[in-house]
PDB file of N, CA and C in Angstrom:
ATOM      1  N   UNK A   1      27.298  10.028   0.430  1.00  0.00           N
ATOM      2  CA  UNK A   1      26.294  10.143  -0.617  1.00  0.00           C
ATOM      3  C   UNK A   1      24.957  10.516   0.013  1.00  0.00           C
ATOM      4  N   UNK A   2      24.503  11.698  -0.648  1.00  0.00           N
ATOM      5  CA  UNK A   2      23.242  12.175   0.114  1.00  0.00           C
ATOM      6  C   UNK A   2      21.847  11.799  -0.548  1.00  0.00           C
ATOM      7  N   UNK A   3      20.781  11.127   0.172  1.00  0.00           N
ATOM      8  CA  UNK A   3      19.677  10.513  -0.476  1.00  0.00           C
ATOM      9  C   UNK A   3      18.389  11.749  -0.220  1.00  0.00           C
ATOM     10  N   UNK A   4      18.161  11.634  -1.269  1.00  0.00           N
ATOM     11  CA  UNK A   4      16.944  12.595  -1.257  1.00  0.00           C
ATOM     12  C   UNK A   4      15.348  12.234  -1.640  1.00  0.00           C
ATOM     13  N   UNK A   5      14.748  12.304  -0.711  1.00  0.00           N
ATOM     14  CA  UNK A   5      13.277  11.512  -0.668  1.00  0.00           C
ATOM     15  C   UNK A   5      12.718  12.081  -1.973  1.00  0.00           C
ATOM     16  N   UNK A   6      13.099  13.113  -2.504  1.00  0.00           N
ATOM     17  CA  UNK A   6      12.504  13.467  -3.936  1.00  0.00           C
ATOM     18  C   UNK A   6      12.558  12.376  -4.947  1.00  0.00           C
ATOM     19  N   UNK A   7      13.478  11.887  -5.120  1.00  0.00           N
ATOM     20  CA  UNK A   7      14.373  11.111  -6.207  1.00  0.00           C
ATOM     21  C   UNK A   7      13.440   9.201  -5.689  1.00  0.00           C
ATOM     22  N   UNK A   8      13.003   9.194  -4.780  1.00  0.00           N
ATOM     23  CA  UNK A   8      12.101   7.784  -4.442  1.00  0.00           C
ATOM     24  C   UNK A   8      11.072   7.654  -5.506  1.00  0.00           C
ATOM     25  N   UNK A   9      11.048   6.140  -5.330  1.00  0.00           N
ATOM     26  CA  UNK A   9      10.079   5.933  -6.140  1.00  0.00           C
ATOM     27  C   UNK A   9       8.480   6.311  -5.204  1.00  0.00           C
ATOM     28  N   UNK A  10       7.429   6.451  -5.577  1.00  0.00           N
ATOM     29  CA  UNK A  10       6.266   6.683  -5.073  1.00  0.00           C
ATOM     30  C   UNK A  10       4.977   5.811  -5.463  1.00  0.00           C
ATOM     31  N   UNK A  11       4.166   5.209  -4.842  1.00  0.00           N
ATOM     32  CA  UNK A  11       2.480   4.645  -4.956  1.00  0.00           C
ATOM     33  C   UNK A  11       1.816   5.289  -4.438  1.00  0.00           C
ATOM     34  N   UNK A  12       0.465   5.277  -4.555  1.00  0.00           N
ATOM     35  CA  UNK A  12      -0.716   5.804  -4.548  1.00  0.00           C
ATOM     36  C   UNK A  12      -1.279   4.578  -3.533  1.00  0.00           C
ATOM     37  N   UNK A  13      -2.048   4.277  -2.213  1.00  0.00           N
ATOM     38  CA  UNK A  13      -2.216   3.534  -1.677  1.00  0.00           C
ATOM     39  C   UNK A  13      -3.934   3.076  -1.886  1.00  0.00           C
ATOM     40  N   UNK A  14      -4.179   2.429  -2.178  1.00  0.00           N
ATOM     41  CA  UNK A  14      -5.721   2.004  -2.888  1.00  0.00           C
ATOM     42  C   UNK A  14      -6.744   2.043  -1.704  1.00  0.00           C
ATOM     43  N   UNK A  15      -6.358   2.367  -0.038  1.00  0.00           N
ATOM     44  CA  UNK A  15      -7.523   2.332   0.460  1.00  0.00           C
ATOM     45  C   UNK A  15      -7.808   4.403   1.111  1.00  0.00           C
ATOM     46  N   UNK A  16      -6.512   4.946   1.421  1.00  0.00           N
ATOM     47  CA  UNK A  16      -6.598   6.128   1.929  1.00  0.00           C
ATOM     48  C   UNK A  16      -5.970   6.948   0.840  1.00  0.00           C
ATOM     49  N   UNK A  17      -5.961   6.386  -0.178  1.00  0.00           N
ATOM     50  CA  UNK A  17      -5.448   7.151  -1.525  1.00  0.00           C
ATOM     51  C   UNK A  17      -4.200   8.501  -1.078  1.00  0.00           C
ATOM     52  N   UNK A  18      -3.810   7.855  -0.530  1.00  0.00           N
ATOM     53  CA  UNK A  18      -1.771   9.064  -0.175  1.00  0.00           C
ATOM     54  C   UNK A  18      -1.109   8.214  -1.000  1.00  0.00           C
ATOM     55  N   UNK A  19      -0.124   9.524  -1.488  1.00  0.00           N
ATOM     56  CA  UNK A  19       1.120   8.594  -2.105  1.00  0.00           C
ATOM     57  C   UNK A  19       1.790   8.181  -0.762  1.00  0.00           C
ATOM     58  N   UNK A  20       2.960   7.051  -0.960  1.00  0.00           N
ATOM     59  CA  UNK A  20       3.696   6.878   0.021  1.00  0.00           C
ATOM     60  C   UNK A  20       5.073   6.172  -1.059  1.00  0.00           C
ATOM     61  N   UNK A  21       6.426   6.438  -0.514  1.00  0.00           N
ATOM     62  CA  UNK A  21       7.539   6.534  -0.329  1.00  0.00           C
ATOM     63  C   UNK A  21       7.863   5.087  -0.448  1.00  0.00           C
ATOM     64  N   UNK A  22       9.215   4.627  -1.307  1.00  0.00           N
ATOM     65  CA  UNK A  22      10.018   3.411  -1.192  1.00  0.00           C
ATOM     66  C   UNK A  22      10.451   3.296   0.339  1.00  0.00           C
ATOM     67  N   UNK A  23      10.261   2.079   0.560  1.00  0.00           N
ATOM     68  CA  UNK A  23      11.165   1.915   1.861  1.00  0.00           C
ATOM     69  C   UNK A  23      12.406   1.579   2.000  1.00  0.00           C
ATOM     70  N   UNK A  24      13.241   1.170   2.853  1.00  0.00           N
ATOM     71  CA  UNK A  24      14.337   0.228   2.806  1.00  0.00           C
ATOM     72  C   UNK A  24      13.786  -1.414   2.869  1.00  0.00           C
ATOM     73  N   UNK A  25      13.043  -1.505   3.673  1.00  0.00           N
ATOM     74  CA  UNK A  25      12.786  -2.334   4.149  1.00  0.00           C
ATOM     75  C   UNK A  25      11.189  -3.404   2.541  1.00  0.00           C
ATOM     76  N   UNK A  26      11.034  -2.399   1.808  1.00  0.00           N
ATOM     77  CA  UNK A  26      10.545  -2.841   0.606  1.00  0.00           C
ATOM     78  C   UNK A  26      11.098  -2.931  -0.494  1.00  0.00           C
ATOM     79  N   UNK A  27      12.551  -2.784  -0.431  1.00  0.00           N
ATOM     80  CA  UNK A  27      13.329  -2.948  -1.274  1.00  0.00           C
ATOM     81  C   UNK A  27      13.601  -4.469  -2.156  1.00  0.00           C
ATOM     82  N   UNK A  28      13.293  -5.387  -1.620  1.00  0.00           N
ATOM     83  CA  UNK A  28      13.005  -6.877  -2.257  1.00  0.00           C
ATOM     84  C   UNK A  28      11.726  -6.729  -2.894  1.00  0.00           C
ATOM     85  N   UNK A  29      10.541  -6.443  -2.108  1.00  0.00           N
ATOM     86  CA  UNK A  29       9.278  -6.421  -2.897  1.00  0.00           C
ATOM     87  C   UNK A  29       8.315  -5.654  -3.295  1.00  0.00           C
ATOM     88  N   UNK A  30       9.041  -4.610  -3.701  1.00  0.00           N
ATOM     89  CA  UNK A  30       8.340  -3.367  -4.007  1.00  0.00           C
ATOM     90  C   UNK A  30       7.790  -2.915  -4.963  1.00  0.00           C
ATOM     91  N   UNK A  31       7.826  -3.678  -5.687  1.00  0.00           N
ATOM     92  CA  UNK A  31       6.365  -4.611  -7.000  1.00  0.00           C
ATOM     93  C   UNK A  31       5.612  -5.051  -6.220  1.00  0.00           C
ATOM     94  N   UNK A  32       5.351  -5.586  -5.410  1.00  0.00           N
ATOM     95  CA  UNK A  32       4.253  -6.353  -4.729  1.00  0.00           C
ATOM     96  C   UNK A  32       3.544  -5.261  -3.925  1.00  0.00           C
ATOM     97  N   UNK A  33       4.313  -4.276  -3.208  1.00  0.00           N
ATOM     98  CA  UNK A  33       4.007  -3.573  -2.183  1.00  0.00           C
ATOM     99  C   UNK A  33       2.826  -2.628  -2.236  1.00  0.00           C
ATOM    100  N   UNK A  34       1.262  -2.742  -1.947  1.00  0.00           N
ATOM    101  CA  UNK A  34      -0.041  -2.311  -2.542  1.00  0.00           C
ATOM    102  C   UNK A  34      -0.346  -0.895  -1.783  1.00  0.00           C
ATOM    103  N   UNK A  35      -0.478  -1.274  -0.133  1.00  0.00           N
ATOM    104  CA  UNK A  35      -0.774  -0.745   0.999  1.00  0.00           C
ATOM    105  C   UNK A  35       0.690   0.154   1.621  1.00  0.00           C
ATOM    106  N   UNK A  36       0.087   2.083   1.972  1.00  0.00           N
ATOM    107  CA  UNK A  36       1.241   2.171   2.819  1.00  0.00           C
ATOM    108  C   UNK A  36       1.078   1.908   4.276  1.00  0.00           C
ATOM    109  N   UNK A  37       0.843   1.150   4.453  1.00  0.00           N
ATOM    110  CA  UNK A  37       0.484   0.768   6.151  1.00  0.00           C
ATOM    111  C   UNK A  37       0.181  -0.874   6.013  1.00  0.00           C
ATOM    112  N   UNK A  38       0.126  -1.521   7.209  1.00  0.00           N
ATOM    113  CA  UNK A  38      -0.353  -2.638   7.899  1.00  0.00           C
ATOM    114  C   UNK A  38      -1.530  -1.989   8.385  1.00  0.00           C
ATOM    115  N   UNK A  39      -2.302  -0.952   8.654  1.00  0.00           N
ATOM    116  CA  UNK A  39      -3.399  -0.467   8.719  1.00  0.00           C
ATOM    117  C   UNK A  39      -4.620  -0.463   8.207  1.00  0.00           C
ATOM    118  N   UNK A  40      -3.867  -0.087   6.740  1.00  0.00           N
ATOM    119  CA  UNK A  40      -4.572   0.423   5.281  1.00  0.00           C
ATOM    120  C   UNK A  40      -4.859  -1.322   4.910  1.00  0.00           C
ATOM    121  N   UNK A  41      -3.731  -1.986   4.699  1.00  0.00           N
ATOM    122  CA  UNK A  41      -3.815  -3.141   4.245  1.00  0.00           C
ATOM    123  C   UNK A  41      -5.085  -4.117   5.106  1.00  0.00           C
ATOM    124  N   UNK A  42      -5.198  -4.102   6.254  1.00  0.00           N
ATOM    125  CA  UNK A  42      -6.066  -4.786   7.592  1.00  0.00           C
ATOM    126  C   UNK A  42      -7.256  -3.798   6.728  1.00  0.00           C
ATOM    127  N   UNK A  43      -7.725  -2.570   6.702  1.00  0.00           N
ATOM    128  CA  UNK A  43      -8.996  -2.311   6.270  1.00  0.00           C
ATOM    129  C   UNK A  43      -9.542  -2.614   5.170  1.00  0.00           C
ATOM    130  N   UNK A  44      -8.290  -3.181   4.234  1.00  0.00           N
ATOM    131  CA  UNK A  44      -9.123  -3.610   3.004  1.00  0.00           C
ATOM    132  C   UNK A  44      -9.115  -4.789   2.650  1.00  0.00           C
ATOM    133  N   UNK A  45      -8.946  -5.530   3.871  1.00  0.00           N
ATOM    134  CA  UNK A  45      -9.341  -7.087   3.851  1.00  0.00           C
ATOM    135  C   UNK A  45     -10.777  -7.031   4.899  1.00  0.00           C
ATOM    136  N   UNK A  46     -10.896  -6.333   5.512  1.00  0.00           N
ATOM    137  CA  UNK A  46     -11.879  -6.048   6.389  1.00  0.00           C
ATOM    138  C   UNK A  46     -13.071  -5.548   5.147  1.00  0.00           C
ATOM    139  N   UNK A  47     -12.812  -4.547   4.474  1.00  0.00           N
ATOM    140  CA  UNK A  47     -13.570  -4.228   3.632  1.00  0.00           C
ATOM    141  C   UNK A  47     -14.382  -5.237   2.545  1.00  0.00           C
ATOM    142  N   UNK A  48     -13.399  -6.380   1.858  1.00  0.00           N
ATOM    143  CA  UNK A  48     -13.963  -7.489   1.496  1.00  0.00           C
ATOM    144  C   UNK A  48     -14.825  -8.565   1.803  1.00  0.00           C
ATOM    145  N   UNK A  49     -14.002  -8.623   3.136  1.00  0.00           N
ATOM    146  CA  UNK A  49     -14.671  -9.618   4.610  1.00  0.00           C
ATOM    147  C   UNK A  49     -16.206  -8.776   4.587  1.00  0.00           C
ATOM    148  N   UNK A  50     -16.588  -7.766   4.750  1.00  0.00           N
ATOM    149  CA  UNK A  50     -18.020  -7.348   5.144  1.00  0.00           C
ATOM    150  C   UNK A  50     -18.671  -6.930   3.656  1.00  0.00           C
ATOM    151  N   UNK A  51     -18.248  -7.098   2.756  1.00  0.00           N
ATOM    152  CA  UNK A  51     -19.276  -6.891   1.045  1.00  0.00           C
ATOM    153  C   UNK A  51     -19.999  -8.198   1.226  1.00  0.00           C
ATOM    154  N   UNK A  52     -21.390  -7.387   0.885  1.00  0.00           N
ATOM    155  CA  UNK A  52     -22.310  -8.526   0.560  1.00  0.00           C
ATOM    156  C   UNK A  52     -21.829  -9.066  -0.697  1.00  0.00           C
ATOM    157  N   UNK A  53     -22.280 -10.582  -0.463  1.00  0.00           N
ATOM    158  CA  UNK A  53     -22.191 -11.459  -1.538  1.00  0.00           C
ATOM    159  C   UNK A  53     -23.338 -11.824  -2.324  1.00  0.00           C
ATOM    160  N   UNK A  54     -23.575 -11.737  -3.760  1.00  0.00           N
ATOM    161  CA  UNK A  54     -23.841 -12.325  -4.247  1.00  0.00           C
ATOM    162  C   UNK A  54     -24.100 -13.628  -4.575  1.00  0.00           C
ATOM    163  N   UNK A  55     -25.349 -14.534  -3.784  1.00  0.00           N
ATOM    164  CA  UNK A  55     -25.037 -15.770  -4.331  1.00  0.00           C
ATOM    165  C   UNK A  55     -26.714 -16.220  -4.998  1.00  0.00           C
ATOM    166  N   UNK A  56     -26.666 -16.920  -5.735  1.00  0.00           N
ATOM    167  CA  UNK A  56     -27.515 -17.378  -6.435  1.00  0.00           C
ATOM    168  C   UNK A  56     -27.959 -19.037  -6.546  1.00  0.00           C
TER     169      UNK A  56
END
């Protein structure tokens, strides 16, 4: 049976805005799955980590 990366499901990644590809390995949580990288994901906790806060 031949798999064809066309036929994947696809996201839009919220910090470098690429689509990216189902994995195998996201196959349990791929509702959850936000970031295509451990990269992407590390910069946008980094990104939160350095927003000024608001405090009053």
């Amino acid at each position: 049976m031949a798999h064809h990366k066309t036929t994947l499901p696809q996201k839009i990644c919220p910090v470098c805005q690429l689509a990216f590809s189902w994995r195998k390995k996201w196959q349990r949580n791929w509702d959850e799955v936000r970031y295509c990288s451990e990269r992407c994901r590390r910069q946008r906790q980094h990104a939160h980590a350095t927003s000024p806060q608001d405090s009053d």
